[in-house]
N, C-alpha and C. Protein backbone atom coordinates (compact mmCIF):
# COMPACT_ATOMS: atom_id res chain seq x y z
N UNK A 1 47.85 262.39 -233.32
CA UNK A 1 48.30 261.98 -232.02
C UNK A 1 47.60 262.82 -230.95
N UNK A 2 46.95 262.26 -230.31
CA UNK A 2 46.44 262.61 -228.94
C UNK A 2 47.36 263.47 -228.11
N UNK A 3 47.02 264.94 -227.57
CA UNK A 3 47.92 265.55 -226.88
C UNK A 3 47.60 265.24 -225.50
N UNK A 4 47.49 264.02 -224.64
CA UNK A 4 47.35 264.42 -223.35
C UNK A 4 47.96 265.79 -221.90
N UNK A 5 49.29 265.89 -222.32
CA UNK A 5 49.37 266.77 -221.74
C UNK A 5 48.59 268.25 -221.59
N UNK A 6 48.56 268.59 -223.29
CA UNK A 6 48.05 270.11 -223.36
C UNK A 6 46.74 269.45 -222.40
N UNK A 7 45.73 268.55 -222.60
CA UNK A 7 44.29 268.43 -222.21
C UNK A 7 44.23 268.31 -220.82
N UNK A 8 45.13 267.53 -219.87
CA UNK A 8 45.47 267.73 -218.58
C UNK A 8 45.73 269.31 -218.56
N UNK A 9 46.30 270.02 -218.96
CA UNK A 9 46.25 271.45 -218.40
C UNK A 9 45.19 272.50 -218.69
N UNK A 10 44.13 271.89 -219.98
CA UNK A 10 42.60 272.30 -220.24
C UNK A 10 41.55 272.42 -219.41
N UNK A 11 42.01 270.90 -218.87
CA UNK A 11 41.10 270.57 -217.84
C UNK A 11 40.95 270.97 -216.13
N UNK A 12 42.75 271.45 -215.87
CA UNK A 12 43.09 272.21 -214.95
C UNK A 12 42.49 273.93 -215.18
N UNK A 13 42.90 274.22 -216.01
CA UNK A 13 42.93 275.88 -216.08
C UNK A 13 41.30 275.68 -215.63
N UNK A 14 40.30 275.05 -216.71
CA UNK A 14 38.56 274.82 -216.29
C UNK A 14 38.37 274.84 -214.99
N UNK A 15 39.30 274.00 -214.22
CA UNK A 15 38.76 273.52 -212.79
C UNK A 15 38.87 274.68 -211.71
N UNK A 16 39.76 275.06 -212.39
CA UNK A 16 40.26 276.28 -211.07
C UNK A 16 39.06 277.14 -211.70
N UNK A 17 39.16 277.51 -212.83
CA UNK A 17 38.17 278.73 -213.22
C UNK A 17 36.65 278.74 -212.41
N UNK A 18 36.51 277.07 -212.78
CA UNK A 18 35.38 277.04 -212.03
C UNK A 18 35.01 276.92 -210.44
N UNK A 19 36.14 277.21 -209.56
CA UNK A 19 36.56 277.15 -208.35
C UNK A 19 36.57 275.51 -207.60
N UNK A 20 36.92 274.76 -208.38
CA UNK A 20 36.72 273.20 -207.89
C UNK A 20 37.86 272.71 -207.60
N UNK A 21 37.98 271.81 -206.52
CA UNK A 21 39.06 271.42 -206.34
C UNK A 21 39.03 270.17 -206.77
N UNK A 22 40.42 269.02 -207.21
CA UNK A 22 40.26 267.93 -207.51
C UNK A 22 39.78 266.96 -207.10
N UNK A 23 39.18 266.99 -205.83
CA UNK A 23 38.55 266.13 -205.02
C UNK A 23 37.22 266.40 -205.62
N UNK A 24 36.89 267.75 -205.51
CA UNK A 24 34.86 268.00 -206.20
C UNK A 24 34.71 267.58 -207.61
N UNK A 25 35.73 267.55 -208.28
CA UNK A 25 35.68 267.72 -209.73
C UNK A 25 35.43 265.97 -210.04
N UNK A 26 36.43 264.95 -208.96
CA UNK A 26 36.61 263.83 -209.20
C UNK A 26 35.21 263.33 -208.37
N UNK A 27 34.46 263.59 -207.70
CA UNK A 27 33.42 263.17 -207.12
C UNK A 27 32.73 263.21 -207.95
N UNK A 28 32.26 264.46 -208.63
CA UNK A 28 31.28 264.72 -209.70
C UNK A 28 31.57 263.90 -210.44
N UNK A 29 32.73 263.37 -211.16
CA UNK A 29 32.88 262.44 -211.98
C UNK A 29 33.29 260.55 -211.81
N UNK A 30 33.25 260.61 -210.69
CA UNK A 30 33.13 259.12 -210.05
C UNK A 30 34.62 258.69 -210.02
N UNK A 31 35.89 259.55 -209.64
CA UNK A 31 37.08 259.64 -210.03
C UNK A 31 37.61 259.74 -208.61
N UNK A 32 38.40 259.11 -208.54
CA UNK A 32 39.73 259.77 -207.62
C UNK A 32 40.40 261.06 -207.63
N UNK A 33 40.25 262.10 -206.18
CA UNK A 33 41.03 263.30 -206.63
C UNK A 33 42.75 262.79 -207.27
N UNK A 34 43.22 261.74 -206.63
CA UNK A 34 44.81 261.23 -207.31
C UNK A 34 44.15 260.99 -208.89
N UNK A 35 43.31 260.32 -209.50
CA UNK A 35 43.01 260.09 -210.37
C UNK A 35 43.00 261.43 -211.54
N UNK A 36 42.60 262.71 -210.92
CA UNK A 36 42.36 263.76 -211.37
C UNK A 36 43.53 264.27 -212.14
N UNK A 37 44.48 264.20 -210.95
CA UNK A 37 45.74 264.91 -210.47
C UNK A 37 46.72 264.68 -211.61
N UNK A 38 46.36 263.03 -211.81
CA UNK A 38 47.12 262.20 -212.64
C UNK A 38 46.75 262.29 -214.09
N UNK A 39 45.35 262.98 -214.39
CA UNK A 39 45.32 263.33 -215.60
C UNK A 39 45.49 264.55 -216.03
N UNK A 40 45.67 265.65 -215.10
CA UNK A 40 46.18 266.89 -215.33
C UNK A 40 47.32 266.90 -215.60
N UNK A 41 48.23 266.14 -214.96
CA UNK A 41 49.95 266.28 -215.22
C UNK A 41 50.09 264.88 -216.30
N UNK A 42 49.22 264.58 -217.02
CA UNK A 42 49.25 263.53 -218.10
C UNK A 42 50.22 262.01 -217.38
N UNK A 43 50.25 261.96 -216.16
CA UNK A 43 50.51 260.61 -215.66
C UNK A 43 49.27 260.00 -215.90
N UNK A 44 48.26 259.65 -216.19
CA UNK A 44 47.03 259.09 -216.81
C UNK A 44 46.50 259.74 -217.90
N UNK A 45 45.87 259.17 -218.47
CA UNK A 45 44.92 259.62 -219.93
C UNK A 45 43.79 258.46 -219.89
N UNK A 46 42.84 259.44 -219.62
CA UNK A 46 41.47 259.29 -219.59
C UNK A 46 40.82 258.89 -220.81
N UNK A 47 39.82 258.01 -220.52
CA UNK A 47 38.79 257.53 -221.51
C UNK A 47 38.02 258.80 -222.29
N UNK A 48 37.82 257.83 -222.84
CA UNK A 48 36.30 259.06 -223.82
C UNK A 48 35.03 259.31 -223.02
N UNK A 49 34.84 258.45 -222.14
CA UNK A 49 33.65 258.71 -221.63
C UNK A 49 34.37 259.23 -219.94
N UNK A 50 35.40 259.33 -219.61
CA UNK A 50 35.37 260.41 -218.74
C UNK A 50 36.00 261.48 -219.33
N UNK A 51 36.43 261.88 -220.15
CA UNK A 51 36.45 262.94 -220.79
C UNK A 51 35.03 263.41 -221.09
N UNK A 52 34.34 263.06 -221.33
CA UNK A 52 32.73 263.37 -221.42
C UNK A 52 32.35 263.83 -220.12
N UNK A 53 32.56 263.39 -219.32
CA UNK A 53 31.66 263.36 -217.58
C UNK A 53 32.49 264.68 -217.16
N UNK A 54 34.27 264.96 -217.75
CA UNK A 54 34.79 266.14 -217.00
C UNK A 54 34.13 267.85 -217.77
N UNK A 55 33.94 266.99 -219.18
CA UNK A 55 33.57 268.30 -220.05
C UNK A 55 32.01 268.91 -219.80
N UNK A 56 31.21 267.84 -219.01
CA UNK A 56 29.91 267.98 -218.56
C UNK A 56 29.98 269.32 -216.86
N UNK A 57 31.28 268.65 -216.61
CA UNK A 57 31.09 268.64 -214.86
C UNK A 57 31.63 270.28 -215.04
N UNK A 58 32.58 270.38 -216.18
CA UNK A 58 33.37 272.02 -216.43
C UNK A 58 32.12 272.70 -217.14
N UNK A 59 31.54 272.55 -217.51
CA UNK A 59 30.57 272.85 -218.80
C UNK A 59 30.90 273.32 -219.74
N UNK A 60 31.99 272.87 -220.14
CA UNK A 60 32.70 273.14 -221.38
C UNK A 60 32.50 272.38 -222.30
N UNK A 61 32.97 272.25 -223.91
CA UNK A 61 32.30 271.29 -224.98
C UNK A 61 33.87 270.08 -224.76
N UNK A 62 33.50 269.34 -225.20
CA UNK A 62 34.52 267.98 -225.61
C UNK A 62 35.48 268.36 -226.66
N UNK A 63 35.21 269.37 -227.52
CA UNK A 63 36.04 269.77 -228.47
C UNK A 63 37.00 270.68 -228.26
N UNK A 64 36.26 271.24 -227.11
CA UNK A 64 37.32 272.63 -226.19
C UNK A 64 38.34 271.98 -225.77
N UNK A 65 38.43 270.82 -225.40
CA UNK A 65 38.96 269.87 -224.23
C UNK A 65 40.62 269.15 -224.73
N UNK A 66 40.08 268.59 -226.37
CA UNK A 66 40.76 268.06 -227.56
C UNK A 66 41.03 268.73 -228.38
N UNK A 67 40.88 270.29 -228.41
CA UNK A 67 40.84 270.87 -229.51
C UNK A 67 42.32 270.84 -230.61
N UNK A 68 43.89 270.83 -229.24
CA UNK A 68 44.96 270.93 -230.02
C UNK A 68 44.77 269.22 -230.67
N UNK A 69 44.61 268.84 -230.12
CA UNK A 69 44.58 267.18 -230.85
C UNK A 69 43.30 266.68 -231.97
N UNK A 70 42.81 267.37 -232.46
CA UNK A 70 42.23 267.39 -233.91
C UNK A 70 42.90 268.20 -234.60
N UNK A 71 43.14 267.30 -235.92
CA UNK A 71 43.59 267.97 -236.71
C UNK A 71 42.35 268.95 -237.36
N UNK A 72 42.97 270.41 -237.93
CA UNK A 72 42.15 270.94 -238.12
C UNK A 72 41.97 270.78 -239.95
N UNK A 73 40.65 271.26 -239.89
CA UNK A 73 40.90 271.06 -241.24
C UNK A 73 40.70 272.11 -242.40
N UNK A 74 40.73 271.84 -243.50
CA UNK A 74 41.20 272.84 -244.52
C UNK A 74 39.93 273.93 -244.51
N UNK A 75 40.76 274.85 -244.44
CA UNK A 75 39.36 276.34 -244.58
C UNK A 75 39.13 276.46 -246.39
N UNK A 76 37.26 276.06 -246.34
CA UNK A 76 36.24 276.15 -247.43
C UNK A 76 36.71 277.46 -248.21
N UNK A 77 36.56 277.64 -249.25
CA UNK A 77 37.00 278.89 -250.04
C UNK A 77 35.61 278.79 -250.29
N UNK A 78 34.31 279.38 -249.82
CA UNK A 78 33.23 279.65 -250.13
C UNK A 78 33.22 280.82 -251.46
N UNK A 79 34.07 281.57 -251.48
CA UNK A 79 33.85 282.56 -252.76
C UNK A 79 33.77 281.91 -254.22
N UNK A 80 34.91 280.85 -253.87
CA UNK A 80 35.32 279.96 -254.97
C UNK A 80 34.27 278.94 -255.57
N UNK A 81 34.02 278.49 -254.78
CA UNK A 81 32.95 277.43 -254.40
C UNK A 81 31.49 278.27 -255.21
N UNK A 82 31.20 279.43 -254.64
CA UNK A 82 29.55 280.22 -255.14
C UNK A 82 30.07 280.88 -256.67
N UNK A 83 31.79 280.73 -257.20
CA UNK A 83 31.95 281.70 -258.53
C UNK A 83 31.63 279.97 -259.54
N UNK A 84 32.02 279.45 -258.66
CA UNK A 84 31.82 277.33 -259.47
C UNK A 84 30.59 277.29 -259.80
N UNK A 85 29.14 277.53 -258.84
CA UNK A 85 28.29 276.82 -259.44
C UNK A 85 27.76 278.42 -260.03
N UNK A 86 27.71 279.32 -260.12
CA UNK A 86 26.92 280.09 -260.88
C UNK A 86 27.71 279.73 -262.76
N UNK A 87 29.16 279.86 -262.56
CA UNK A 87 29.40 279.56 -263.73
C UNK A 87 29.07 278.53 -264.58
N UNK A 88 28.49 277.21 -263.68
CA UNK A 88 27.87 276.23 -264.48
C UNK A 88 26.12 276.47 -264.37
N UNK A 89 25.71 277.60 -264.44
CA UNK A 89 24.26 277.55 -264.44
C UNK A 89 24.18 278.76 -265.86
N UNK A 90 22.53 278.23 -266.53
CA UNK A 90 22.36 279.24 -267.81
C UNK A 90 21.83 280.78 -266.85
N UNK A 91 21.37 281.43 -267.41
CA UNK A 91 20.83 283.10 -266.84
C UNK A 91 19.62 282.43 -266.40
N UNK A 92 18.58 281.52 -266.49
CA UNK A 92 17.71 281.53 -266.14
C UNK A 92 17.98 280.91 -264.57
N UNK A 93 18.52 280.23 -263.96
CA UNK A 93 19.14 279.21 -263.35
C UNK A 93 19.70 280.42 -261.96
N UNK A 94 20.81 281.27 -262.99
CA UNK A 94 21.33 282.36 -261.88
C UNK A 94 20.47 283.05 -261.42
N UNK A 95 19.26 283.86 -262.33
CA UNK A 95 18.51 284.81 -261.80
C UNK A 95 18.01 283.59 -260.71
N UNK A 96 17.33 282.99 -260.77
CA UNK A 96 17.01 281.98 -259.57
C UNK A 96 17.57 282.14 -258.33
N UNK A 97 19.00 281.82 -258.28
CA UNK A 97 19.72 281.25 -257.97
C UNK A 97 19.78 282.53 -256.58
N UNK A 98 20.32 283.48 -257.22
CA UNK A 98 20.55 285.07 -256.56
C UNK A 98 19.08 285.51 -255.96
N UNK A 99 18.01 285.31 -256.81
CA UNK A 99 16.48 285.47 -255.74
C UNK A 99 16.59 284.72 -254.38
N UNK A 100 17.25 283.37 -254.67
CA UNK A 100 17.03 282.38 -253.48
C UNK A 100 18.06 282.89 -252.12
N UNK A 101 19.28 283.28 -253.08
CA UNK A 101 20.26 283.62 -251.96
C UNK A 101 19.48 284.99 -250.91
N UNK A 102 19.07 285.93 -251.86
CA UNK A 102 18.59 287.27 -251.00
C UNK A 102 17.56 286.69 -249.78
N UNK A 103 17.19 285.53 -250.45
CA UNK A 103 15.39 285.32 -249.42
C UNK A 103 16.07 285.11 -248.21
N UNK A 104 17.12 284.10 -248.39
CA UNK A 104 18.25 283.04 -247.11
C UNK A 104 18.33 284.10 -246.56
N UNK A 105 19.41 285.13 -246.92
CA UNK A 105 20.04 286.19 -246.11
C UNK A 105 19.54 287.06 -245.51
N UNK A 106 17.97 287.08 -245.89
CA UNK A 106 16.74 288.00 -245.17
C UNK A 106 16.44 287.25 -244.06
N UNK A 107 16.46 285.97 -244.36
CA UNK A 107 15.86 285.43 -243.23
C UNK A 107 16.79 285.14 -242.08
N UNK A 108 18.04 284.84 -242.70
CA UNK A 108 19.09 284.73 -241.51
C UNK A 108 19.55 286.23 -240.75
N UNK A 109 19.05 287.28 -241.07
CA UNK A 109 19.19 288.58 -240.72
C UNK A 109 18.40 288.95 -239.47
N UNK A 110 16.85 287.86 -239.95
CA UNK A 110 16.18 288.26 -239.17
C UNK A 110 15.59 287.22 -238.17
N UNK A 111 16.54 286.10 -238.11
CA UNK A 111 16.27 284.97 -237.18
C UNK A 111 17.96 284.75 -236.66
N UNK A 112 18.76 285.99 -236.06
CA UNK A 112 20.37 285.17 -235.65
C UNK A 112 20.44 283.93 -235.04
């Protein structure tokens, strides 16, 4: 379920942060400052594509915006996951396997 309210007050806290008033914010976005007003206090709920134009105009992401309204989803057990496939590989496979990982982690060390 779509939280409009929390996102009307996302989109407020952004606006002020960014010193805009609902009139600049709704210009930039081809909106009515009432139009604004009305989606901050969730008397309106906005499209996807002005939700796009406000998350552009805040420069904030679209996901920042919706974030309580995605569900989140299940956190990867990566340990679990890297003890799975070494256990299905022979010694020749792992030694591999562990060369390849060191090269990754050199390189991601040295490219953040």
């Amino acid at each position: 379920m779509v939280d409009y309210l929390a996102i009307g007050k996302r989109i407020k806290r952004m606006r002020i942060q960014k010193h805009m008033t609902q009139e600049q914010l709704g210009n930039y976005i081809g909106l009515s400052a009432k139009h604004v007003s009305n989606i901050e206090t969730n008397n309106a709920h906005p499209s996807l594509e002005a939700l796009i134009e406000i998350a552009n105009a805040l420069e904030c992401s679209l996901d920042f915006l919706v974030l309580e309204s995605i569900a989140e989803t299940p956190k990867t057990n990566y340990n679990q996951e890297f003890v799975d496939i070494i256990k299905s590989c022979n010694a020749r496979e792992k030694h591999i396997l562990i060369e390849c990982v060191y090269a990754i982690k050199k390189i991601l060390k040295e490219n953040p």
